[in-house]
Protein backbone atom coordinates (compact mmCIF):
# COMPACT_ATOMS: atom_id res chain seq x y z
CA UNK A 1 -27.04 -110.23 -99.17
CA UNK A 2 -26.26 -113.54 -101.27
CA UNK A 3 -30.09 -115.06 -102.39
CA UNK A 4 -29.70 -118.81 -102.25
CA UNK A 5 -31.62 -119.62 -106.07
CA UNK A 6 -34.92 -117.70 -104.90
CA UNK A 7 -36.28 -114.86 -103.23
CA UNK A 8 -38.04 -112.88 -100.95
CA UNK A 9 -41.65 -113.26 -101.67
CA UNK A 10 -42.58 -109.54 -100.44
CA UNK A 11 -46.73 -108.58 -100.55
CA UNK A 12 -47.64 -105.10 -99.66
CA UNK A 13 -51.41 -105.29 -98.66
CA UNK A 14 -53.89 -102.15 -98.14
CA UNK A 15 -57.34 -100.72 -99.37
CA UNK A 16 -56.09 -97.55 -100.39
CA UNK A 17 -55.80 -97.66 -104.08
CA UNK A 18 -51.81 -96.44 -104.26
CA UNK A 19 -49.65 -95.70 -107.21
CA UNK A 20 -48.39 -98.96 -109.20
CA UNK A 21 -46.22 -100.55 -108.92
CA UNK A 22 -44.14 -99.52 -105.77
CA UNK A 23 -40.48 -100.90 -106.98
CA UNK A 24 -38.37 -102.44 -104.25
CA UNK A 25 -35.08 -100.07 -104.26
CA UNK A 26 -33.23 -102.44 -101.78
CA UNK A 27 -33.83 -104.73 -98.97
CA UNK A 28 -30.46 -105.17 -96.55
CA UNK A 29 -29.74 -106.67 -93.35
CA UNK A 30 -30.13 -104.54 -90.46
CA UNK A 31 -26.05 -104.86 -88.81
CA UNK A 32 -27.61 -103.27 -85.76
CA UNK A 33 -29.92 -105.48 -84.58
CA UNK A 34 -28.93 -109.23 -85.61
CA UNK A 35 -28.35 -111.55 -83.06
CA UNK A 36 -28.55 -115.18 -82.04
CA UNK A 37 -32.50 -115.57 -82.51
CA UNK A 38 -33.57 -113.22 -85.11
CA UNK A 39 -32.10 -111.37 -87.88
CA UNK A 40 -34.05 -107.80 -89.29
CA UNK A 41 -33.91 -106.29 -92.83
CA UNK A 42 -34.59 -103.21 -93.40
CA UNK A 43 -36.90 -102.24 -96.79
CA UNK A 44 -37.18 -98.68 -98.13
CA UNK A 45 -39.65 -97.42 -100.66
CA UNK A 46 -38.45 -94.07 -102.17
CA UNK A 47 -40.06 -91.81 -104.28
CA UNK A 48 -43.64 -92.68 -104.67
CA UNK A 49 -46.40 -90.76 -103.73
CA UNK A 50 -48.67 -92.42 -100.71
CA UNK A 51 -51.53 -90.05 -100.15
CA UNK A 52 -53.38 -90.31 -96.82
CA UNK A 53 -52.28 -93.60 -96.00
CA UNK A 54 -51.06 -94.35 -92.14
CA UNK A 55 -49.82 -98.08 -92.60
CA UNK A 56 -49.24 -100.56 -94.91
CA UNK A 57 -49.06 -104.34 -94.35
CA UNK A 58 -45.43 -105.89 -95.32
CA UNK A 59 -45.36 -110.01 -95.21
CA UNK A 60 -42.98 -112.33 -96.08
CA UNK A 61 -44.33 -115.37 -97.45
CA UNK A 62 -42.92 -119.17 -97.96
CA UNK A 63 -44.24 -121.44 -100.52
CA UNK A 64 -44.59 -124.27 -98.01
CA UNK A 65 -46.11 -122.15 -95.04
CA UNK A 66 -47.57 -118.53 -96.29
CA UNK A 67 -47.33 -115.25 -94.99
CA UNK A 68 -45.37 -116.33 -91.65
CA UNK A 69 -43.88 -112.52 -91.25
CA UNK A 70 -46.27 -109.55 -90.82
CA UNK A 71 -44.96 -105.99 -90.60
CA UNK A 72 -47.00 -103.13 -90.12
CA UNK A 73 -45.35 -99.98 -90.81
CA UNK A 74 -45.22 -96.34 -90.86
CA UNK A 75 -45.84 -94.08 -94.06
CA UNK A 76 -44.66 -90.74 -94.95
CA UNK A 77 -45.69 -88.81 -97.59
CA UNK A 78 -42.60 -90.07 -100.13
CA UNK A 79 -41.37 -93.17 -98.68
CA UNK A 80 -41.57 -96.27 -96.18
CA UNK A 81 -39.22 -97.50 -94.25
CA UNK A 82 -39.56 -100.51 -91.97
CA UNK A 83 -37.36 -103.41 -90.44
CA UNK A 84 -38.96 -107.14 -91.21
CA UNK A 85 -37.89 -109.79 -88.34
CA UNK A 86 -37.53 -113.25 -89.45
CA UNK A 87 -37.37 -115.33 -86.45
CA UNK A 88 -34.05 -117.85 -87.09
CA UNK A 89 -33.28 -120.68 -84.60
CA UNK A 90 -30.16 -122.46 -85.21
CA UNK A 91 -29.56 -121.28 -88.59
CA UNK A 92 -32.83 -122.32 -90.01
CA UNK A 93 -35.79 -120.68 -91.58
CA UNK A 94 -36.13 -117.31 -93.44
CA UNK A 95 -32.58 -116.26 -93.09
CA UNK A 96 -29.60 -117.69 -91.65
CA UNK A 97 -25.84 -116.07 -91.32
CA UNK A 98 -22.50 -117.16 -90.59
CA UNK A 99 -20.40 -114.17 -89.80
CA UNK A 100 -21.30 -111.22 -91.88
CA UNK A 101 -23.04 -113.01 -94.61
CA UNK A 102 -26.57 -112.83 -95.07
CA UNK A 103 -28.11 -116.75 -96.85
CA UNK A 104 -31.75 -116.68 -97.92
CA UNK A 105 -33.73 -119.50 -97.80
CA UNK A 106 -34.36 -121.42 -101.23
CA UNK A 107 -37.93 -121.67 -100.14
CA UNK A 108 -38.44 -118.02 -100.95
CA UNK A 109 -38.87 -115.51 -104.04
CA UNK A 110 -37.65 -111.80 -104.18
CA UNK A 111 -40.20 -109.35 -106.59
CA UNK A 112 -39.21 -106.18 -108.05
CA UNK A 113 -42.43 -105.10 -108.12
CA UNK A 114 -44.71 -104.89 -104.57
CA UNK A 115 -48.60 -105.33 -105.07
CA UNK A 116 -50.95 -102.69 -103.52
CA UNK A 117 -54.20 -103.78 -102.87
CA UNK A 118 -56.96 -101.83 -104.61
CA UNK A 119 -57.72 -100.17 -108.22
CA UNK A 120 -55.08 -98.41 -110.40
CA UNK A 121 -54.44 -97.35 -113.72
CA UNK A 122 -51.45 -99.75 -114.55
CA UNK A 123 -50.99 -98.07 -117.66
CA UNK A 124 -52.26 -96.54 -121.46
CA UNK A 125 -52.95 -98.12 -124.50
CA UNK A 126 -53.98 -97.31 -128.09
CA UNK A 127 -57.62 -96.15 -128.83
CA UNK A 128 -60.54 -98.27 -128.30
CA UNK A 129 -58.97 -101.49 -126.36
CA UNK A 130 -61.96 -103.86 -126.58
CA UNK A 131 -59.30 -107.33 -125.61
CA UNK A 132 -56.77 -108.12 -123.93
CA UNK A 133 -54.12 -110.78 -122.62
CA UNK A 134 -51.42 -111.77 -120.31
CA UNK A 135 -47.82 -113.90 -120.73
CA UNK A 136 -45.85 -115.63 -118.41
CA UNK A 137 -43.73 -113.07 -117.51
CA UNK A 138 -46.67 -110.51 -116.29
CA UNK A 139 -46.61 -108.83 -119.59
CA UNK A 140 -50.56 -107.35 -120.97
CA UNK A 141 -51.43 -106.79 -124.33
CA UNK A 142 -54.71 -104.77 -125.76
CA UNK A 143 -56.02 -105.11 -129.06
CA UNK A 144 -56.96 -101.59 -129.89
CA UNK A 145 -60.38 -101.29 -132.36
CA UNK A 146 -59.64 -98.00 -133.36
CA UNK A 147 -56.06 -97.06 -133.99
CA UNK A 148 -55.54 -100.13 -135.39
CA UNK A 149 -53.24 -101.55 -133.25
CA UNK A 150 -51.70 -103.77 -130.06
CA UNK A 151 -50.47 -102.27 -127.05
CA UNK A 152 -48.06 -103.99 -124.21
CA UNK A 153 -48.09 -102.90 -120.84
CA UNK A 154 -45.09 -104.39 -118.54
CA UNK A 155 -46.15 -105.30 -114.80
CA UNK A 156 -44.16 -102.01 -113.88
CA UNK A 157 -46.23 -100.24 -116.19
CA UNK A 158 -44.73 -98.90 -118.92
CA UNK A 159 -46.96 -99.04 -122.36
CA UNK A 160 -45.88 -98.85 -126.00
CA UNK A 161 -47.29 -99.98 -129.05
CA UNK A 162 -46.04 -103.12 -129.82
CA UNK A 163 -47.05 -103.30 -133.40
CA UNK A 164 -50.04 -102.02 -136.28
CA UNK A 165 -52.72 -104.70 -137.40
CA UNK A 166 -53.50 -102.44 -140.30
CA UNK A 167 -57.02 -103.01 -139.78
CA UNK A 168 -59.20 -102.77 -136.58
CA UNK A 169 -58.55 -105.85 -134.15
CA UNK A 170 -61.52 -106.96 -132.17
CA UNK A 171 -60.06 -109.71 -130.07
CA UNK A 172 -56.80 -111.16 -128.99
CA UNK A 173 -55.59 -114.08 -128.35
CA UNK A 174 -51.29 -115.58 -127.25
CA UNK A 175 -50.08 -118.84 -127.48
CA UNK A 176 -47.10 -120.67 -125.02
CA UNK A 177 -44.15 -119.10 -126.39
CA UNK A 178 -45.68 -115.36 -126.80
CA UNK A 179 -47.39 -115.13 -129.89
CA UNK A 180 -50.24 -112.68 -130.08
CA UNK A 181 -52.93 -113.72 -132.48
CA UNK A 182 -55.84 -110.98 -133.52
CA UNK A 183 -58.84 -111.58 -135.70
CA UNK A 184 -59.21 -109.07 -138.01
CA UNK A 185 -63.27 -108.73 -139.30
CA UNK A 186 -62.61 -106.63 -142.49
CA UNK A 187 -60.17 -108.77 -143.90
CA UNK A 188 -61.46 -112.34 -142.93
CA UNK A 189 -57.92 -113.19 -141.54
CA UNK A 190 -56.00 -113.70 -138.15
CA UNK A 191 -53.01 -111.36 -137.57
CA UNK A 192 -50.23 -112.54 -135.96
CA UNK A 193 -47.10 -110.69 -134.06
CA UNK A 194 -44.30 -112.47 -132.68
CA UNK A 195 -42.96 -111.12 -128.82
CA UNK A 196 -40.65 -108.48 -130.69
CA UNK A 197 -43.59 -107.19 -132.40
CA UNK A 198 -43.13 -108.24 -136.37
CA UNK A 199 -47.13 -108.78 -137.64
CA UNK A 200 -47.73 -110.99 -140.35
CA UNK A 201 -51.17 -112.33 -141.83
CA UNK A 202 -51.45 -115.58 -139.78
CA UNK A 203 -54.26 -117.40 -141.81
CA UNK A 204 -57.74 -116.98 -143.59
CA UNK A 205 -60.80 -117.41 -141.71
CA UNK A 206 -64.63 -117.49 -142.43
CA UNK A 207 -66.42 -114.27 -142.73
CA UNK A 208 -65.75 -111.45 -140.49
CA UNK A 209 -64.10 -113.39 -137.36
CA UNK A 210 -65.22 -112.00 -134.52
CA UNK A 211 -63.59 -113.50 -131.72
CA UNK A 212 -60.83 -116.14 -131.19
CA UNK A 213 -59.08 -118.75 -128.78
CA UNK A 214 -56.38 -121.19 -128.67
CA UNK A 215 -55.72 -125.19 -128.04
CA UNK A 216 -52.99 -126.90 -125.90
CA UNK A 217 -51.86 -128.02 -129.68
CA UNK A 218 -51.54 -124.33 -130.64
CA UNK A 219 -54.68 -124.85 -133.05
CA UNK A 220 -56.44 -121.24 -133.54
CA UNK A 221 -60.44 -120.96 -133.57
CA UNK A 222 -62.22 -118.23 -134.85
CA UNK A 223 -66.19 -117.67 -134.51
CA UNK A 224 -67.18 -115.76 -138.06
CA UNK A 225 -70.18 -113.66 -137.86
CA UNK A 226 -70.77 -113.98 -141.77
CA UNK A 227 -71.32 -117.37 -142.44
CA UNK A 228 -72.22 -118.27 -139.38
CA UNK A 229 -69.45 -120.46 -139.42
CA UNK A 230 -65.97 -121.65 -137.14
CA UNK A 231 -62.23 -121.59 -138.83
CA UNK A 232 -59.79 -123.73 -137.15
CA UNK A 233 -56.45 -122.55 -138.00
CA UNK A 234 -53.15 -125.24 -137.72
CA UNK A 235 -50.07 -123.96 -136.25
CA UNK A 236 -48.99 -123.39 -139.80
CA UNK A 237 -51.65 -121.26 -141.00
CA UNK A 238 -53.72 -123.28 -142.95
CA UNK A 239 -57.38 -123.07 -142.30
CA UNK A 240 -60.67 -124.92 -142.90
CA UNK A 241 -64.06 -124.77 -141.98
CA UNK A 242 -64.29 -126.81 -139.02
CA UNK A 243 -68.03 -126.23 -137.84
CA UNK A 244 -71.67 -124.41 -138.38
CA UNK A 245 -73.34 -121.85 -135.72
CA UNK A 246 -77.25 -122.93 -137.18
CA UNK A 247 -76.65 -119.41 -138.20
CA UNK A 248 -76.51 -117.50 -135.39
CA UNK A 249 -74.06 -114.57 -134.24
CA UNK A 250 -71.06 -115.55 -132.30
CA UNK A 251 -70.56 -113.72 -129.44
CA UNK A 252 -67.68 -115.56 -127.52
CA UNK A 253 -65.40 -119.19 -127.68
CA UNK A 254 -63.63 -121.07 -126.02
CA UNK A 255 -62.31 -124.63 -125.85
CA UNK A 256 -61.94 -127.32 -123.53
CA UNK A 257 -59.07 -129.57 -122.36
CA UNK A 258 -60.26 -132.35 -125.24
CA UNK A 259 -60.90 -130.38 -127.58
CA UNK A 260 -64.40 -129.33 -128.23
CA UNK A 261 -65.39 -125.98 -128.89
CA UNK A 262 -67.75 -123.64 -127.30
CA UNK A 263 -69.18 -120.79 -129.28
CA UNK A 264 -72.03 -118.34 -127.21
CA UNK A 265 -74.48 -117.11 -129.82
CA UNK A 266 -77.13 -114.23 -130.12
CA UNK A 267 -79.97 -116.65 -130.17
CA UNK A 268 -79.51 -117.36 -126.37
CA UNK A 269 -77.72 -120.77 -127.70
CA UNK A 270 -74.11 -122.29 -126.74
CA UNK A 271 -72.99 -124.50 -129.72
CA UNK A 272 -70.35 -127.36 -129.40
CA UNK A 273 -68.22 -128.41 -132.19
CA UNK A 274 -66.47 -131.60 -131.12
CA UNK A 275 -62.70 -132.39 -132.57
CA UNK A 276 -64.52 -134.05 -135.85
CA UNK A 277 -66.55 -131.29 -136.68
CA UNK A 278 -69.73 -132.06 -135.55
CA UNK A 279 -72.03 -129.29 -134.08
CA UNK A 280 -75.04 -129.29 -132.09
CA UNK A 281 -76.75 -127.25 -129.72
CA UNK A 282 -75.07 -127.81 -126.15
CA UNK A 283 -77.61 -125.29 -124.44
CA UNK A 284 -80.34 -123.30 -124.70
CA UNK A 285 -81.22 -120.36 -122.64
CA UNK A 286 -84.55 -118.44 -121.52
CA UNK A 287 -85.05 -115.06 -123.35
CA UNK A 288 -82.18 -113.16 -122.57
CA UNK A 289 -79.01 -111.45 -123.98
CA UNK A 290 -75.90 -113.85 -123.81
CA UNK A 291 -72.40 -111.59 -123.96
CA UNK A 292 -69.58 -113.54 -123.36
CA UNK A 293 -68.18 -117.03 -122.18
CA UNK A 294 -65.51 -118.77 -120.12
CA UNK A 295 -64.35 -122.18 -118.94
CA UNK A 296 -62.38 -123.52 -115.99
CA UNK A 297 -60.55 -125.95 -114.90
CA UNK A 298 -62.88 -128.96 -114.75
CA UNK A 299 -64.71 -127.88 -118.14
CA UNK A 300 -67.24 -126.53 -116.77
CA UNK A 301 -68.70 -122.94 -119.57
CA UNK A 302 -69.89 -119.98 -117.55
CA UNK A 303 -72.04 -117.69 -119.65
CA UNK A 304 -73.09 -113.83 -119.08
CA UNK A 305 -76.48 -112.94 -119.64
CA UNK A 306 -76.79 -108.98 -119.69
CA UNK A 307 -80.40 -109.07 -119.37
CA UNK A 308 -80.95 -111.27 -116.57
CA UNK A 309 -78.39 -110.34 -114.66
CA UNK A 310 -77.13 -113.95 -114.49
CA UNK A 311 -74.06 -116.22 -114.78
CA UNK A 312 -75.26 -119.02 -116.23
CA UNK A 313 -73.40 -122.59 -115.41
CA UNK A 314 -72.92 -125.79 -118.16
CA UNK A 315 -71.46 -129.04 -116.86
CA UNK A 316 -69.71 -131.10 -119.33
CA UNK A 317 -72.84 -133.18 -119.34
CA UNK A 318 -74.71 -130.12 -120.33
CA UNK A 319 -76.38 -129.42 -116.98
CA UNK A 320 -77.63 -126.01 -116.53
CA UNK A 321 -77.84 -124.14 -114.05
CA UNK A 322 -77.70 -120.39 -112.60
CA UNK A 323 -74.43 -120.02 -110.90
CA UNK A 324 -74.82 -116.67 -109.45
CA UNK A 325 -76.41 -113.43 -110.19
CA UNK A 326 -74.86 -110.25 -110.54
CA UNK A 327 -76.64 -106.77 -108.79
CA UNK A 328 -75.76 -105.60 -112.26
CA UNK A 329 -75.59 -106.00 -116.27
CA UNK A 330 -72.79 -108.26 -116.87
CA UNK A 331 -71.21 -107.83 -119.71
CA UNK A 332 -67.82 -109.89 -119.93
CA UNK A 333 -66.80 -112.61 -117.85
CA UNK A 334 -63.19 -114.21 -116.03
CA UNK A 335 -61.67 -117.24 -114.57
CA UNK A 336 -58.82 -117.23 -112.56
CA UNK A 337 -56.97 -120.42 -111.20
CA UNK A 338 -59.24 -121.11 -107.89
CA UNK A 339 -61.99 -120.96 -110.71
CA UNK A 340 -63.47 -118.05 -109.24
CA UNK A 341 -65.47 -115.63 -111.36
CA UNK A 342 -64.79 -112.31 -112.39
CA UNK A 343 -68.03 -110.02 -114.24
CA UNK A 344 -67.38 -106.75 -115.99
CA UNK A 345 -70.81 -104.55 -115.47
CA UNK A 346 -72.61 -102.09 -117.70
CA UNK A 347 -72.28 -99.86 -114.95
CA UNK A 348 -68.78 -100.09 -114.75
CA UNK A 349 -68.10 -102.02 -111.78
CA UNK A 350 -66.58 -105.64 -111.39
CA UNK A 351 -68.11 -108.49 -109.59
CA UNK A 352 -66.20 -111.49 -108.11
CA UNK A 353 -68.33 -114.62 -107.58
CA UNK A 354 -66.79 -117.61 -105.76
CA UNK A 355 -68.09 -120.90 -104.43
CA UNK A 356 -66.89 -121.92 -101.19
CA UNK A 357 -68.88 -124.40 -99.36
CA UNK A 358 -71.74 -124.41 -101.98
CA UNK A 359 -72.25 -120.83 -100.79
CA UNK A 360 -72.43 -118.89 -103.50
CA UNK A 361 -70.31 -115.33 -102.85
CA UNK A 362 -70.52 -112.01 -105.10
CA UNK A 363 -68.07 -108.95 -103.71
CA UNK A 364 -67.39 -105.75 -105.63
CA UNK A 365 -64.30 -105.44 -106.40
CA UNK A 366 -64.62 -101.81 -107.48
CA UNK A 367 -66.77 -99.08 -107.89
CA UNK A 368 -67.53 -97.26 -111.02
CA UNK A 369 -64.57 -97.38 -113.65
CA UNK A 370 -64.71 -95.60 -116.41
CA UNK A 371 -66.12 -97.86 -119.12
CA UNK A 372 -64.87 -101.44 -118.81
CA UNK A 373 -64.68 -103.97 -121.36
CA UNK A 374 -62.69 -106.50 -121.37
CA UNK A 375 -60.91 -108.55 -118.44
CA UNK A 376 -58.48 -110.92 -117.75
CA UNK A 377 -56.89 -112.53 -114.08
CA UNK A 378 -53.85 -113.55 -113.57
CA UNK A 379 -52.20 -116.32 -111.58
CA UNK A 380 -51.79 -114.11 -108.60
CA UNK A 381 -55.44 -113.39 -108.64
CA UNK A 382 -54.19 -109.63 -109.85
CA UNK A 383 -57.41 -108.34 -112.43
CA UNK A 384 -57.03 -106.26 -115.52
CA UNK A 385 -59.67 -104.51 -116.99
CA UNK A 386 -59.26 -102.44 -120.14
CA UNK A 387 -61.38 -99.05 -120.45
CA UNK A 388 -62.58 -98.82 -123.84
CA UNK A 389 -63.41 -95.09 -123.54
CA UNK A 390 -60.23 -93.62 -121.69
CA UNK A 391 -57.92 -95.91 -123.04
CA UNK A 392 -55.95 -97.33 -120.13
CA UNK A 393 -55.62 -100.66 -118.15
CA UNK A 394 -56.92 -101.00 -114.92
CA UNK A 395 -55.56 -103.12 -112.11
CA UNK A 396 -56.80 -104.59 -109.31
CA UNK A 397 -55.00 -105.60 -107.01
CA UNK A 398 -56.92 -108.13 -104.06
């Protein structure tokens, strides 16, 4: 088969929480059944385990016109094996030939990797992961508390330990090229590790940074629980005090596309810090107990309240509202690119809350992980979750 500069964007949908990943071990024409009209490949899954599972979706999908090929077929115990048909008048479309050659259409993507709908454990990490985040290429890294170090995952799932911090981590933080950056509390300093894993001491912070983010410029913020205080950190290390919490406990941060930061605090309070360093209280919540914040697209800060059961909503005009409420104690919260919400509960489930309409929407996603902490989505809506006590990564695949 000769791929004209893309692929075969395959999708393997079903409820049934399967192994992951399912690898693609080869997708060929089908000589026997090609003619004028339509061309068939055949796909085979080997060796994976598919327990109690009658039929799984196969589509093909084309960025310009999505999932135009739907396969339904059977499954044995080890394997699948199915034909897709990709209708192809005149040459055009999915596939076209001439002679024995097989062409692919440059609309279309081929993964190694086929996504199974439902929960998994995509793989182990060191003790204790309490944060965690994604690169480009699909790649997840946990900063583990108690062994002292940072675990990658690949999207087929196989974990190592990419590095030590030395000292316990308790957030993370990666930059456009594939820098990891960890705050480290006991030594008032961010840790860095390049993508081949060589740590370094990044720069000085206030005291006892307890979580972090990253600009568009590369600038690194840290939210220091002793002092009360907000380091910004250049792309060359050097860092200054850039802003004052009215000394209260940071809990989360984030900034938004101009440049302000967002710190969540203990006392039920969001500060902003704009880019000259001036702070003020950007909202103020009933009695509560804020745990965690996020932004989207538009700028808009979601905020967790653990008490209340709520997921509270700031414009960037500081209007505040209740954007939905969750059945359970939220704990830390997700954006993914639709802006959707993602919620990790006390009680170890995960809540999805979505707008569409201005209906308000809240699925679970799963029931009763093991203990959940922190989460992150990526851009194919695919959610990670580490578990703090068992010391693995979920996924969830929608």
């Amino acid at each position: 088969m000769k791929a004209l500069d893309s692929q075969i964007n395959l999708r393997v949908v079903n409820n049934t929480a399967l192994p992951q990943p399912v690898s693609m071990l080869q997708i060929v024409a089908n000589p026997n059944s090609a003619n004028n009209n339509n061309i068939f490949y055949e796909f085979n899954f080997s060796s994976q385990s598919f327990v109690a599972v009658t039929n799984v979706n196969i589509s093909i999908s084309n960025t310009s016109n999505p999932a135009i090929i739907v396969y339904n077929a059977p499954v044995t115990s080890q394997s699948i094996i199915g034909v897709v048909d990709a209708l192809n008048s005149l040459n055009q479309g999915l596939f076209s030939y001439s002679g024995s050659t097989i062409y692919v259409s440059s609309n279309y993507y081929i993964y190694s990797n086929i996504s199974i709908a439902g929960v998994s454990i995509l793989g182990t990490t060191g003790l204790n992961p309490i944060g965690i985040t994604i690169d480009s290429a699909g790649n997840i890294f946990t900063a583990n508390n108690s062994s002292n170090d940072v675990s990658k995952i690949t999207p087929s799932g196989v974990s190592t330990i990419l590095s030590s911090t030395g000292n316990p981590p308790v957030a993370i933080t990666i930059d456009s090229i594939g820098n990891l950056y960890l705050p480290i509390p006991s030594f008032s300093s961010v840790a860095k590790i390049t993508p081949s894993g060589v740590g370094s001491s990044f720069g000085f912070t206030g005291g006892f940074p307890t979580c972090i983010t990253i600009d568009s410029g590369g600038f690194i913020y840290t939210a220091n629980s002793v002092g009360n205080n907000i380091t910004k950190i250049t792309p060359l290390g050097i860092g200054t005090n850039y802003g004052n919490l009215n000394f209260e406990t940071p809990l989360g941060i984030v900034v938004d596309s101009v440049g302000n930061v967002f710190v969540v605090c203990s006392g039920n309070v969001v500060r902003k810090v704009t880019p000259s360093g001036v702070s003020t209280n950007f909202g103020v919540f009933p009695a509560g107990n804020l745990t965690s914040i996020a932004i989207d697209s538009s700028d808009n800060i979601y905020i967790s309240d653990y008490t209340n059961g709520n997921i509270n909503k700031l414009t960037p005009l500081a209007v505040q509202t209740i954007y939905g409420t969750s059945t359970n104690n939220p704990q830390q919260i997700a954006i993914d690119s639709s802006d959707n919400i993602y919620c990790v509960n006390q009680n170890g489930t995960i809540d999805k809350i979505l707008a569409i309409g201005g209906t308000i929407t809240l699925t679970d996603l799963s029931v009763y992980l093991g203990s959940p902490y922190a989460i992150i989505v990526d851009n194919f809506f695919n959610v990670y979750v580490t578990d703090s006590n068992n010391d693995d990564v979920y996924l969830i695949v929608q």
